[in-house]
Every structure is written in structure tokens, then in C-alpha cells.
C-alpha atoms as a PDB file:
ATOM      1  CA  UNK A   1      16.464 -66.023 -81.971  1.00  0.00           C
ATOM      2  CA  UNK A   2      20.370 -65.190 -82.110  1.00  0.00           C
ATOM      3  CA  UNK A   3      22.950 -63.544 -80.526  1.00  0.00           C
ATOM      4  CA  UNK A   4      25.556 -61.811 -82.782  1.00  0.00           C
ATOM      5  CA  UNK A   5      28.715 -60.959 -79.967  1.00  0.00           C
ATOM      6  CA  UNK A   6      30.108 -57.748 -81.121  1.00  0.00           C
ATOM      7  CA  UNK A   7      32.760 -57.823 -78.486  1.00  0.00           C
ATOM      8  CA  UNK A   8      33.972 -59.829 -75.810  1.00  0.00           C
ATOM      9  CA  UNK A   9      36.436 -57.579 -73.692  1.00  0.00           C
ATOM     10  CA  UNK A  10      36.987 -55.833 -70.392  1.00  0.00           C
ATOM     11  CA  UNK A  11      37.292 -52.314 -70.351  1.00  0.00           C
ATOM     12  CA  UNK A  12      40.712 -52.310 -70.813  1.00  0.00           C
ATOM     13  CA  UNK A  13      41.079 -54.468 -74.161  1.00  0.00           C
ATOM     14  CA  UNK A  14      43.208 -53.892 -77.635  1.00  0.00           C
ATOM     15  CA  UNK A  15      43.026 -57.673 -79.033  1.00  0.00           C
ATOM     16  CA  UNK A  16      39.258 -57.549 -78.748  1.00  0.00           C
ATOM     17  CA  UNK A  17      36.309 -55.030 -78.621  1.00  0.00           C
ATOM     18  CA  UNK A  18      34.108 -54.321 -75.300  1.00  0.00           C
ATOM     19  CA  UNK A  19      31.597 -56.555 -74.329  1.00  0.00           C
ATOM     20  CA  UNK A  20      28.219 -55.832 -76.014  1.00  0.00           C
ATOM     21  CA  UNK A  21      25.954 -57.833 -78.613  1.00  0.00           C
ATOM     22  CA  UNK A  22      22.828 -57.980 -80.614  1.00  0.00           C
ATOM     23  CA  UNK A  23      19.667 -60.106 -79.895  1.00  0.00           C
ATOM     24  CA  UNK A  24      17.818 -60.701 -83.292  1.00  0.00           C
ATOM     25  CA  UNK A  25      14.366 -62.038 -84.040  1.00  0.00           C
ATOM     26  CA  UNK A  26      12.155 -62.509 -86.656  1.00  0.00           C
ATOM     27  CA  UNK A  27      10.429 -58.997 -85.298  1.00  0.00           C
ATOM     28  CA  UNK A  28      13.843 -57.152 -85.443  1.00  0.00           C
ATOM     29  CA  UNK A  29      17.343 -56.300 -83.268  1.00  0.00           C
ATOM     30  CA  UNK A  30      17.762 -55.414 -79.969  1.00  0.00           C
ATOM     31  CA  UNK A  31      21.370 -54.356 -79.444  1.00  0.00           C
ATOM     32  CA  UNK A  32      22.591 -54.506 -75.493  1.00  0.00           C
ATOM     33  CA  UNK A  33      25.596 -51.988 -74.993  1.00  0.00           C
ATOM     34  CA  UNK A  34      27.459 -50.302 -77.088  1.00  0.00           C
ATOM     35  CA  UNK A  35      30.829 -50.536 -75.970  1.00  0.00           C
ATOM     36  CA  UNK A  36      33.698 -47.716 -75.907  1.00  0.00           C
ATOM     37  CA  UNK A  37      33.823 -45.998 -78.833  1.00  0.00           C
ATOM     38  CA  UNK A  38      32.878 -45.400 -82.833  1.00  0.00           C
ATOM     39  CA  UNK A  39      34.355 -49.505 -83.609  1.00  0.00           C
ATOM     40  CA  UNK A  40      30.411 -50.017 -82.583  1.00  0.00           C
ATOM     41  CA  UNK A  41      30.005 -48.759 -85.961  1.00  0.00           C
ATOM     42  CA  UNK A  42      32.313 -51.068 -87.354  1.00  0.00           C
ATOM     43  CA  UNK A  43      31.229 -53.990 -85.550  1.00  0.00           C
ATOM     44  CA  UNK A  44      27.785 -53.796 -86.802  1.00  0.00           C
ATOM     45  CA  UNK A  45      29.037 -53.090 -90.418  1.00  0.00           C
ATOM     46  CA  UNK A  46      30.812 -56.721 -90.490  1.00  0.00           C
ATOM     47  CA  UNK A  47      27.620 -58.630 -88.490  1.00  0.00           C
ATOM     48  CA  UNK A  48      25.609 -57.235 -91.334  1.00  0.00           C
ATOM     49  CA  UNK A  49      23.364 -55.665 -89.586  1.00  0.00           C
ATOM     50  CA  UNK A  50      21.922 -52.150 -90.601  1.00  0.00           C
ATOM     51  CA  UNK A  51      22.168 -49.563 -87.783  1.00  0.00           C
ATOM     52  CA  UNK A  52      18.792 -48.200 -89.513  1.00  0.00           C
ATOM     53  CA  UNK A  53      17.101 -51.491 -88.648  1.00  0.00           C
ATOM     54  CA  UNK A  54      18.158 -51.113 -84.857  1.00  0.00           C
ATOM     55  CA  UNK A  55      15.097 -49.493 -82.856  1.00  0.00           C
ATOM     56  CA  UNK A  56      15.445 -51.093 -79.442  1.00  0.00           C
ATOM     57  CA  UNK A  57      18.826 -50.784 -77.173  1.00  0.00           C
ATOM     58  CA  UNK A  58      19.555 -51.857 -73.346  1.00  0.00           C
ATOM     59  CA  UNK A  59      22.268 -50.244 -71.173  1.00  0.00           C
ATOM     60  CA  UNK A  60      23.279 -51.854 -68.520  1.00  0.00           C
ATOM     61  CA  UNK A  61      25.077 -49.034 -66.657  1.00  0.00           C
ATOM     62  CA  UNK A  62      27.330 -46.333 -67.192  1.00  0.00           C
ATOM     63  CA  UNK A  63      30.796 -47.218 -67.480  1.00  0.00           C
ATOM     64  CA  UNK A  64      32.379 -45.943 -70.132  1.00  0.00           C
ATOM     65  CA  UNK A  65      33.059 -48.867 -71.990  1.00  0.00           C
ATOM     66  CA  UNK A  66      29.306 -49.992 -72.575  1.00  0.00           C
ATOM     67  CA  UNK A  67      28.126 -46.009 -72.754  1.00  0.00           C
ATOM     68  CA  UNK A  68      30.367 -43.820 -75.313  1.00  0.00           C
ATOM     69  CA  UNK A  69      29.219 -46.510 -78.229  1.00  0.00           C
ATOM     70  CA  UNK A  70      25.922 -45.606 -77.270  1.00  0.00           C
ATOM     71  CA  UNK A  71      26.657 -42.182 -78.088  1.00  0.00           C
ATOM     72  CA  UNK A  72      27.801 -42.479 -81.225  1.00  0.00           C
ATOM     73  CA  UNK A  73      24.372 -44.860 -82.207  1.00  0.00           C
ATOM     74  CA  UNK A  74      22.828 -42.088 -80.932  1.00  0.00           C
ATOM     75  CA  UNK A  75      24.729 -39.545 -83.185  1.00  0.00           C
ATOM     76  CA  UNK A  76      24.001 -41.805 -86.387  1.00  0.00           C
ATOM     77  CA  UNK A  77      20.285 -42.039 -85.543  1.00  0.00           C
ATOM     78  CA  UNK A  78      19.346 -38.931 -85.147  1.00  0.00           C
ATOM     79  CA  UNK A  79      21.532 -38.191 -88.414  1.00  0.00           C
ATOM     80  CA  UNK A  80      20.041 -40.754 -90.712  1.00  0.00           C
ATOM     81  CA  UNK A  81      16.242 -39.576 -89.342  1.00  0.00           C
ATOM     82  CA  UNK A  82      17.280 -36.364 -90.455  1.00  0.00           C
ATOM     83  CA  UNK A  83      18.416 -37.374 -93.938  1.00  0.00           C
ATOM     84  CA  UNK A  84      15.244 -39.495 -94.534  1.00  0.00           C
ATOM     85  CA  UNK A  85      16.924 -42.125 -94.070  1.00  0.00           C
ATOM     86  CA  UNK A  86      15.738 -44.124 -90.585  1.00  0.00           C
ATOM     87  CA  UNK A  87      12.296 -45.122 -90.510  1.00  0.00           C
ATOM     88  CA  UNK A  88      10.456 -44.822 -87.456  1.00  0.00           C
ATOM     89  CA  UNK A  89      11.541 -44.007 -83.825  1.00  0.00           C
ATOM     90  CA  UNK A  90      14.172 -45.640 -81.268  1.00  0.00           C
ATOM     91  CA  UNK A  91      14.100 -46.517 -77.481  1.00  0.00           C
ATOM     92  CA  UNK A  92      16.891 -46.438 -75.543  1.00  0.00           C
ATOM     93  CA  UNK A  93      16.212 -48.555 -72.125  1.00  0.00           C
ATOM     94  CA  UNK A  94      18.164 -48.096 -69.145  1.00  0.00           C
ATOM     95  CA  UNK A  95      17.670 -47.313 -65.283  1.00  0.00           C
ATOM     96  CA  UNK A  96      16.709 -43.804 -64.563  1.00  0.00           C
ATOM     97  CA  UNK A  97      19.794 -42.399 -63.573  1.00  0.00           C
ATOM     98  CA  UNK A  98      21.584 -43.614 -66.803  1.00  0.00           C
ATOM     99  CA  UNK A  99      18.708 -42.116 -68.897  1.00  0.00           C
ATOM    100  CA  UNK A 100      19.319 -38.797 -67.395  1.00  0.00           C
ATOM    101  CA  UNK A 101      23.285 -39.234 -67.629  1.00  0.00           C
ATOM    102  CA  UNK A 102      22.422 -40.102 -71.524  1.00  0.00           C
ATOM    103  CA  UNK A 103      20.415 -37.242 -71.962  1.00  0.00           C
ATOM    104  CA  UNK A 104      23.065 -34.990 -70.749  1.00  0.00           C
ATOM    105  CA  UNK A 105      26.144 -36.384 -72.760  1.00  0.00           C
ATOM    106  CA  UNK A 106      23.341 -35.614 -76.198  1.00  0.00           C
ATOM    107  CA  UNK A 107      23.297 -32.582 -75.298  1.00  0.00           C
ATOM    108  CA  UNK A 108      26.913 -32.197 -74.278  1.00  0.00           C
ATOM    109  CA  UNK A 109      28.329 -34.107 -77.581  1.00  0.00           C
ATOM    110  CA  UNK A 110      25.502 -33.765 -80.655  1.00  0.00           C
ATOM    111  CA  UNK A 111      24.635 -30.797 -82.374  1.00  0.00           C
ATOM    112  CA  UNK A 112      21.076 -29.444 -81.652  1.00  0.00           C
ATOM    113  CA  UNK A 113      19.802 -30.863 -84.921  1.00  0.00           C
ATOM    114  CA  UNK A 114      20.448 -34.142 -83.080  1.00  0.00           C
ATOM    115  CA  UNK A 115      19.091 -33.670 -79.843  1.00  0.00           C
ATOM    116  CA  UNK A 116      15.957 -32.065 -81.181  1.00  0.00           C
ATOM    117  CA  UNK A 117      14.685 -35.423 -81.801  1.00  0.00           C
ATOM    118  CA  UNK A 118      15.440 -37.107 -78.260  1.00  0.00           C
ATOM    119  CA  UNK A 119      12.217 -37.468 -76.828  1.00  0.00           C
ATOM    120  CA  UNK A 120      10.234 -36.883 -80.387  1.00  0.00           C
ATOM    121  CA  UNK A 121      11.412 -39.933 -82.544  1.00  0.00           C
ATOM    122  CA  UNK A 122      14.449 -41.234 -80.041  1.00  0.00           C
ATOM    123  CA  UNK A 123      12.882 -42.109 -76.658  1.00  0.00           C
ATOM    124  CA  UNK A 124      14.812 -42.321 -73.432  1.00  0.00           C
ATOM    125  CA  UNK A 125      12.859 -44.800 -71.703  1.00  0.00           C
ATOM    126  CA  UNK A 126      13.421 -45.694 -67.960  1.00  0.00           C
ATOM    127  CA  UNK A 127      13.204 -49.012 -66.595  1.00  0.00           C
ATOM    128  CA  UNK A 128      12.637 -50.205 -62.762  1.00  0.00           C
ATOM    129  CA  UNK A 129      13.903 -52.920 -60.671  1.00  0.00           C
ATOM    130  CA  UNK A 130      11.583 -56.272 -61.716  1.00  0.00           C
ATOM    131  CA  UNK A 131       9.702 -53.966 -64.572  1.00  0.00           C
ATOM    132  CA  UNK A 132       8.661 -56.414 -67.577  1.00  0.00           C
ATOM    133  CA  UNK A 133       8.760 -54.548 -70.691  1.00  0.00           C
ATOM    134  CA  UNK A 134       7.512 -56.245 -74.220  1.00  0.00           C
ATOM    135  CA  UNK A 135      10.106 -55.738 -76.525  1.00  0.00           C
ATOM    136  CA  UNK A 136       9.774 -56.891 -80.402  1.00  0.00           C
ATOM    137  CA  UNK A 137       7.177 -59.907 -79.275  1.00  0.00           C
ATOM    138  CA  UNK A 138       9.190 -60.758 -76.342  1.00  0.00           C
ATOM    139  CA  UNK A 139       9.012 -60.346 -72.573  1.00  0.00           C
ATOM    140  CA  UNK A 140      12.049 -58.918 -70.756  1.00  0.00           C
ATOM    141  CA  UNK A 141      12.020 -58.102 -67.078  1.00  0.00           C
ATOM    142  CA  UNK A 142      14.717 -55.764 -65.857  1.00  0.00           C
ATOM    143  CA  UNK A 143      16.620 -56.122 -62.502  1.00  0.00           C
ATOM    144  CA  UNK A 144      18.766 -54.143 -60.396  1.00  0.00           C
ATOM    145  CA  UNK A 145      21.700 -56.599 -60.149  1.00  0.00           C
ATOM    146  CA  UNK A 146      22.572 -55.009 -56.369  1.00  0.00           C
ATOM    147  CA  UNK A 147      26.366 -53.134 -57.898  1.00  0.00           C
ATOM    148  CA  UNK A 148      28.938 -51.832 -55.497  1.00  0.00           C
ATOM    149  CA  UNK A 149      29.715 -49.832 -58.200  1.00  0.00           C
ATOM    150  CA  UNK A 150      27.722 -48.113 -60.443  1.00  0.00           C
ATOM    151  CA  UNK A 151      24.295 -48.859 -60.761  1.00  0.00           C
ATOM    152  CA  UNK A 152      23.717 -51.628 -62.693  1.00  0.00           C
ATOM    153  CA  UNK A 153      20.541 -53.882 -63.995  1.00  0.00           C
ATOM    154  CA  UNK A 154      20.109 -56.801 -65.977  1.00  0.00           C
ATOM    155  CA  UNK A 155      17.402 -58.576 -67.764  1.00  0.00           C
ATOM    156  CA  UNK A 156      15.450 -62.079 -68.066  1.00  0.00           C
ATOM    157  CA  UNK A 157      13.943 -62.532 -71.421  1.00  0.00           C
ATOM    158  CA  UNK A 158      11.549 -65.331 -72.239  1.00  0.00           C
ATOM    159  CA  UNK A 159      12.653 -66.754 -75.056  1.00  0.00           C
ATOM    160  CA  UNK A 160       9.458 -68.411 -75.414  1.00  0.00           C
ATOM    161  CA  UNK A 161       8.411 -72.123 -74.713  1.00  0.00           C
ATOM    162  CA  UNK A 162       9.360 -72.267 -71.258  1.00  0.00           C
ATOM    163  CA  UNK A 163      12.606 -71.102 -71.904  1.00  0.00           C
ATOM    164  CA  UNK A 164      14.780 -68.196 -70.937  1.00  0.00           C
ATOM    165  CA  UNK A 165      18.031 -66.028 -71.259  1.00  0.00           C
ATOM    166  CA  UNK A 166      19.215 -64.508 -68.475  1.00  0.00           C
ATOM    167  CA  UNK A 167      22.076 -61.540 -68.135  1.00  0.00           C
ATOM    168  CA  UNK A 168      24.229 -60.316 -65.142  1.00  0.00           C
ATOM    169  CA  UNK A 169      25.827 -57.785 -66.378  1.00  0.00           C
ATOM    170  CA  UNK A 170      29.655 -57.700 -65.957  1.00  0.00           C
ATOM    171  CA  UNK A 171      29.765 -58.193 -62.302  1.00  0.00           C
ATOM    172  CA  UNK A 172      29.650 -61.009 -59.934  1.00  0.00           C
ATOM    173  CA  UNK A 173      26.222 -62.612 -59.498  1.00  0.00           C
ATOM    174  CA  UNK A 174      24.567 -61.341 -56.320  1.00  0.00           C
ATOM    175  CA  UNK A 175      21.987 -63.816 -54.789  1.00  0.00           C
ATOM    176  CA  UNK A 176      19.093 -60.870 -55.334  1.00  0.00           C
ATOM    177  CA  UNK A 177      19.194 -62.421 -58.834  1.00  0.00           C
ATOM    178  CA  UNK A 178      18.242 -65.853 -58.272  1.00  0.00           C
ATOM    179  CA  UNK A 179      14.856 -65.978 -59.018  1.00  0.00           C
ATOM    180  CA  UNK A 180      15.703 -64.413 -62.198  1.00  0.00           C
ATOM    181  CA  UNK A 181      18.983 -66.406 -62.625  1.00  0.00           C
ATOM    182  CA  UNK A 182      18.154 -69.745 -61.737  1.00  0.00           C
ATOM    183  CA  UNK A 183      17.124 -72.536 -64.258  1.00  0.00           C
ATOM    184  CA  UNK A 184      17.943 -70.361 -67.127  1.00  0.00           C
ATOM    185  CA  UNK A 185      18.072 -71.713 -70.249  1.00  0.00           C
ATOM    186  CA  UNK A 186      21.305 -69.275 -71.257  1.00  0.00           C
ATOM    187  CA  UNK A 187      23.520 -67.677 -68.460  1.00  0.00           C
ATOM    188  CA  UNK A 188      24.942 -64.513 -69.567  1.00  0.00           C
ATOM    189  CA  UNK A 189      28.187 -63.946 -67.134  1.00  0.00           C
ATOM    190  CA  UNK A 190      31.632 -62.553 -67.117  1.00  0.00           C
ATOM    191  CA  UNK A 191      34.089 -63.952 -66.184  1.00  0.00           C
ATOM    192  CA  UNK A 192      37.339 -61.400 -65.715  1.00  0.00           C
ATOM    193  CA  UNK A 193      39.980 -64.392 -65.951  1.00  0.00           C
ATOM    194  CA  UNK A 194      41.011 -67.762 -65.330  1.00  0.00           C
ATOM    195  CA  UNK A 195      40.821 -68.734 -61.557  1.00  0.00           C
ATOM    196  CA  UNK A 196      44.498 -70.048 -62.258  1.00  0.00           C
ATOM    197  CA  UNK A 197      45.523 -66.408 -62.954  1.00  0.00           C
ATOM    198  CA  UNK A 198      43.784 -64.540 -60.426  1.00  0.00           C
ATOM    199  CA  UNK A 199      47.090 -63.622 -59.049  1.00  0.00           C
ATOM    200  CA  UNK A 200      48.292 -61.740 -62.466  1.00  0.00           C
ATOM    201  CA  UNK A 201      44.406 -59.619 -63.275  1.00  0.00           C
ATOM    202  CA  UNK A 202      43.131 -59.288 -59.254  1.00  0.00           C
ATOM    203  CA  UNK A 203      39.735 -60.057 -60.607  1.00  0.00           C
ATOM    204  CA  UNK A 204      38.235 -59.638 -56.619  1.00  0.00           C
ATOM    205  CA  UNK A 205      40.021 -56.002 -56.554  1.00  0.00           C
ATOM    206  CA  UNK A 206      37.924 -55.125 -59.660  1.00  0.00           C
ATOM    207  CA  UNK A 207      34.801 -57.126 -58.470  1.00  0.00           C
ATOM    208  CA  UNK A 208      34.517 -59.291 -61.080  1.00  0.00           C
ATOM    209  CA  UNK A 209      34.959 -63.240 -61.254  1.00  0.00           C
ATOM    210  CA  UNK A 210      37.137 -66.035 -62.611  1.00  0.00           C
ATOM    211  CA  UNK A 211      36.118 -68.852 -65.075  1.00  0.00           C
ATOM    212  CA  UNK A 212      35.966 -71.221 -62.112  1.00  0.00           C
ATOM    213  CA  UNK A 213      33.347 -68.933 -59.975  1.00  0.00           C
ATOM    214  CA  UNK A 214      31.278 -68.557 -62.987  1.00  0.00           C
ATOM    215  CA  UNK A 215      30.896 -72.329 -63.822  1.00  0.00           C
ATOM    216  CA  UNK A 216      30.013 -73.275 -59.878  1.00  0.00           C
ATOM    217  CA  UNK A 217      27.471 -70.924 -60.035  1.00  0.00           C
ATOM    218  CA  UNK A 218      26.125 -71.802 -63.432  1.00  0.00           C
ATOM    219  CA  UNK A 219      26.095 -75.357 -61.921  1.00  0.00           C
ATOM    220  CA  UNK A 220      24.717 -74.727 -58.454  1.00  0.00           C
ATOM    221  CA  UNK A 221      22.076 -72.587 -60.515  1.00  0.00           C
ATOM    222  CA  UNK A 222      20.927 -75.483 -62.643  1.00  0.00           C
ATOM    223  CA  UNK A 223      21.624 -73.326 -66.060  1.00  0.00           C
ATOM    224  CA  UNK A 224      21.795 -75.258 -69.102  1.00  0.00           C
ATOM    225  CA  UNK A 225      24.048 -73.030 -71.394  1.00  0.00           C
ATOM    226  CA  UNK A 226      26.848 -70.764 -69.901  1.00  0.00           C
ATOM    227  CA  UNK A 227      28.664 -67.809 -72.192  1.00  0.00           C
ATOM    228  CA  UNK A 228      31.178 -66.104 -70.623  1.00  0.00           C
ATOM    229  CA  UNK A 229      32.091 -62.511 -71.571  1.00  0.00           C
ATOM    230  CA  UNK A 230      33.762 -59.430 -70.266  1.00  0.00           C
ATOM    231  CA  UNK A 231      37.249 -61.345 -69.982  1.00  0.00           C
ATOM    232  CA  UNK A 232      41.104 -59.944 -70.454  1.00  0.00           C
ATOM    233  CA  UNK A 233      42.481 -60.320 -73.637  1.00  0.00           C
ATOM    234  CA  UNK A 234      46.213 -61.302 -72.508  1.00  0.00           C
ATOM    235  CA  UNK A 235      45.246 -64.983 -73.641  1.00  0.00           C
ATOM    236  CA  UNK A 236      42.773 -64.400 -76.715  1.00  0.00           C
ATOM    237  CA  UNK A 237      45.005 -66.696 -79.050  1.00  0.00           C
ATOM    238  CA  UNK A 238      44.214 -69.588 -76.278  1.00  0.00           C
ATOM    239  CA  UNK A 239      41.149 -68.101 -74.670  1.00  0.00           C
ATOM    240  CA  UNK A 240      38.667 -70.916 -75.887  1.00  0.00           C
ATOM    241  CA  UNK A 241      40.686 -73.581 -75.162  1.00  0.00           C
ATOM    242  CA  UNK A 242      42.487 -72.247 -71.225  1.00  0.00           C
ATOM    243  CA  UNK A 243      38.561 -70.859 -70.264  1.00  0.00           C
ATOM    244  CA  UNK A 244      37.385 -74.217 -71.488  1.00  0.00           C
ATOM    245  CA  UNK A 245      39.401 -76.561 -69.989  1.00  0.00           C
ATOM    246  CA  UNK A 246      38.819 -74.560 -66.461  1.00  0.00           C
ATOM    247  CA  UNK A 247      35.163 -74.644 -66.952  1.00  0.00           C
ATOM    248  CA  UNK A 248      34.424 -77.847 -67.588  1.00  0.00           C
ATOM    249  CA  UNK A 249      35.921 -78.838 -64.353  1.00  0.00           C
ATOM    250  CA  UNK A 250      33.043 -77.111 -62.980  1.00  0.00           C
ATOM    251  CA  UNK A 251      30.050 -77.075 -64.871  1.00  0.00           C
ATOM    252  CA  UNK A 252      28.688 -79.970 -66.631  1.00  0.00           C
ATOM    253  CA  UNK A 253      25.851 -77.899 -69.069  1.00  0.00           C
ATOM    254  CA  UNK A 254      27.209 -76.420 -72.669  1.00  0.00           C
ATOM    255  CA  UNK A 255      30.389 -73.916 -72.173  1.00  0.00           C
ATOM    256  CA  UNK A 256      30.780 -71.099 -74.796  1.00  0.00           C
ATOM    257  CA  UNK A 257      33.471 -68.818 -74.906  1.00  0.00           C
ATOM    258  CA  UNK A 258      32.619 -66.638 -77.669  1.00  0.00           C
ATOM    259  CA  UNK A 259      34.892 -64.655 -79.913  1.00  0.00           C
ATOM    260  CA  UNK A 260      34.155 -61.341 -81.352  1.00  0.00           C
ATOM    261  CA  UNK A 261      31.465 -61.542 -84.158  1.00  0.00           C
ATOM    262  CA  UNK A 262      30.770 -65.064 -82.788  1.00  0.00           C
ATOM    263  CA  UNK A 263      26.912 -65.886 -83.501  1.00  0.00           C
ATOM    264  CA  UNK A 264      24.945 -68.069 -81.579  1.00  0.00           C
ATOM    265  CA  UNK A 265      22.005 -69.425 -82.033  1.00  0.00           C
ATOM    266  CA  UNK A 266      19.482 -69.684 -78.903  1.00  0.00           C
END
């Protein structure tokens, strides 16, 4: 399996896109977020991967900058099934309340010849707190990740072989997630800024977390491989290299600071 990073940003970002990204197997793409806008579009374009071939996608919550590009897949679907051109039927996973917040910006922002097919070919399809799902041969158990914000969950896919992936969102890691959390395999985790500039981005007053909080916990957690995502983009010419050098102070497993369009290989 891979992961193709379409984008790497906070929600404020111009150097960089939002944070969201494609899982791909040899049974097809799952695509997590879509960030803010249309550049979705884009983004997929230059990973060379076919928005027709994307049937499965995870929101996480339902800030704008991981929802509105979720509109616009939406949009494109239900287009291309109309013009013969997608094969098949989507799901669209996400806690209840998002579903029902997704369902009403369809029918706020599509034309009815779009949101005729929500619920016929393009499924809305909510997931609980600890639900396990199979998803293109693979297990994935969602998880409420305990937000002060806006509701928010996160998943632990079994990557198969007694390994496993594990996402937090874009929020600090609350200690509900342990059991999913600990001895992963691949830590998903953002990490706002460098603990060295928490003065200039306030990472705490936005409830997010610094390179240094990211790598203790990755350590004290016993994860192997750490990516860090969601970050400012004041640095992005030196972003590897500042994140890295912080890190590794910290955590002794393998560091990756994507950029966008980064793939990895899990």
C-alpha cells in the first residue's frame, strides 16, 4: 500500500495545499479529506490518479478546509455518472453529523441532477465511535478522537501482517486513542509548528501541537514511523530540514515530513 500526500497545510496555507491524501492498494483508492477548495481537482490530476477510479472517501470532520474539496468530488461524481462516464457507486464515510451537514451543502451547492444520485449510486455512509468497516480488502476501525472543537474521528487500518496505520486527525492526541494509537506501525499526526516557534503560530490557542509534542508522544507510544502534517507554511523552503532536526531530538523511530505530492510507501 501507499500514501500519495496531496497537501500538507493548515487551514490557513498559500505555499502549500490543505492536509488530505490518498491510500492506494492493489483493490483501489481511498482518498481521506478533501481539503478547501477545487485544487483537489488539481492535486489528483498531477498524482495520476483518476477521480473516476476513487469510490471510497473518509472525512474526518467539518472544517472547512478538509470539507469544501469534498464538495467539489462530489460535484464531479455525480457529473461523470451522469455522462456514462463513472462506473459503479461511491461511499462517502464520516460521523453522522458530518453526513447530514454533507447532505445539506449537495443540496445547497449541486444542481438536482446531482443530488438525485446521493443515496442511489453516491452513499452517505455513517460511521460510529470504534465501528470497523472493510474497506477495499482492508479493516479500518473509526474513532471519535474526543475534539474540543468540532467533532472529529479518526481511523486504525490494518495494514495487514500485524501491522497498522493509525490517524489523529489534526488535533492533539487525546489519551482515548491509545489503544488505537499505540504500537502503530505509521503515526499519522500534525504537528502545527516547531516547539521553537510556538511563540510566533500559538499552536495551544488553536489546539494543535508542535514538532516536539508530536515526537514524545510518537516515542512514549512505541510507533515506529511518524509523518507529520497539518503544519504552517511560513518555513516550507526549510520545513524538512527545521521539523527534522527538532524531531529527532525526540523520537528515535523514522521521521517524515512530507511535501505536497510526496508518496510513501507503507
Amino acid at each position: 500500500m501507499k500514501l500519495t500526500i496531496l497537501g500538507t497545510g493548515n487551514a490557513l496555507v498559500t505555499e502549500c495545499y490543505n492536509t488530505c491524501y490518498v491510500l492506494t492498494g492493489e483493490e483501489g483508492h481511498l482518498l481521506v479529506d478533501g481539503g478547501g477548495g477545487s485544487e483537489i481537482l488539481a492535486r489528483l490530476k498531477r498524482a495520476g490518479i483518476d477521480v473516476n477510479e476513487i469510490h471510497h472517501i473518509f472525512v474526518t470532520h467539518k472544517h472547512i478546509d478538509h470539507v469544501m474539496g469534498i464538495i467539489w468530488m462530489m460535484r464531479v461524481i455525480c457529473q461523470n455518472m451522469n455522462a456514462g462516464k463513472y462506473q459503479g457507486e461511491a461511499y462517502i464515510y464520516a460521523h453522522q453529523e458530518l453526513t447530514e451537514m454533507l447532505l445539506t451543502l449537495a443540496e445547497m451547492l449541486l444542481n438536482k441532477k446531482e443530488t438525485k444520485l446521493i443515496g442511489d449510486r453516491v452513499h452517505l455512509v455513517p460511521v460510529a465511535d470504534g465501528e470497523r468497516k472493510i474497506i477495499l480488502g482492508h479493516n479500518y476501525t473509526f474513532f471519535d478522537i474526543g475534539s474540543t472543537k468540532a467533532k472529529q474521528f479518526g481511523y486504525m487500518l490494518d495494514l495487514g501482517d500485524g501491522r497498522k496505520l493509525t490517524c489523529c486527525g489534526d488535533e492533539p492526541y487525546n489519551d482515548r486513542e491509545e489503544k488505537y494509537a499505540a504500537d502503530s506501525d505509521w503515526l499519522l499526526h500534525e504537528a502545527f509548528c516547531l516547539d521553537g516557534q510556538a511563540d510566533i503560530f500559538h499552536p495551544y490557542e488553536k489546539h494543535h501541537s508542535t514538532v516536539k509534542d508530536a515526537c514524545e508522544l510518537a516515542e512514549r507510544l512505541h510507533v515506529k514511523n511518524l509523518l507529520l502534517y497539518h503544519t504552517e507554511d511560513k518555513n516550507i523552503d526549510r520545513r524538512q530540514e527545521l521539523y527534522r532536526a527538532e524531531g529527532e531530538q525526540y523520537f528515535t523511530g523514522k521521521l517524515y515530513i512530507p511535501e505536497d505530492m510526496d508518496v510513501i510507501e507503507l
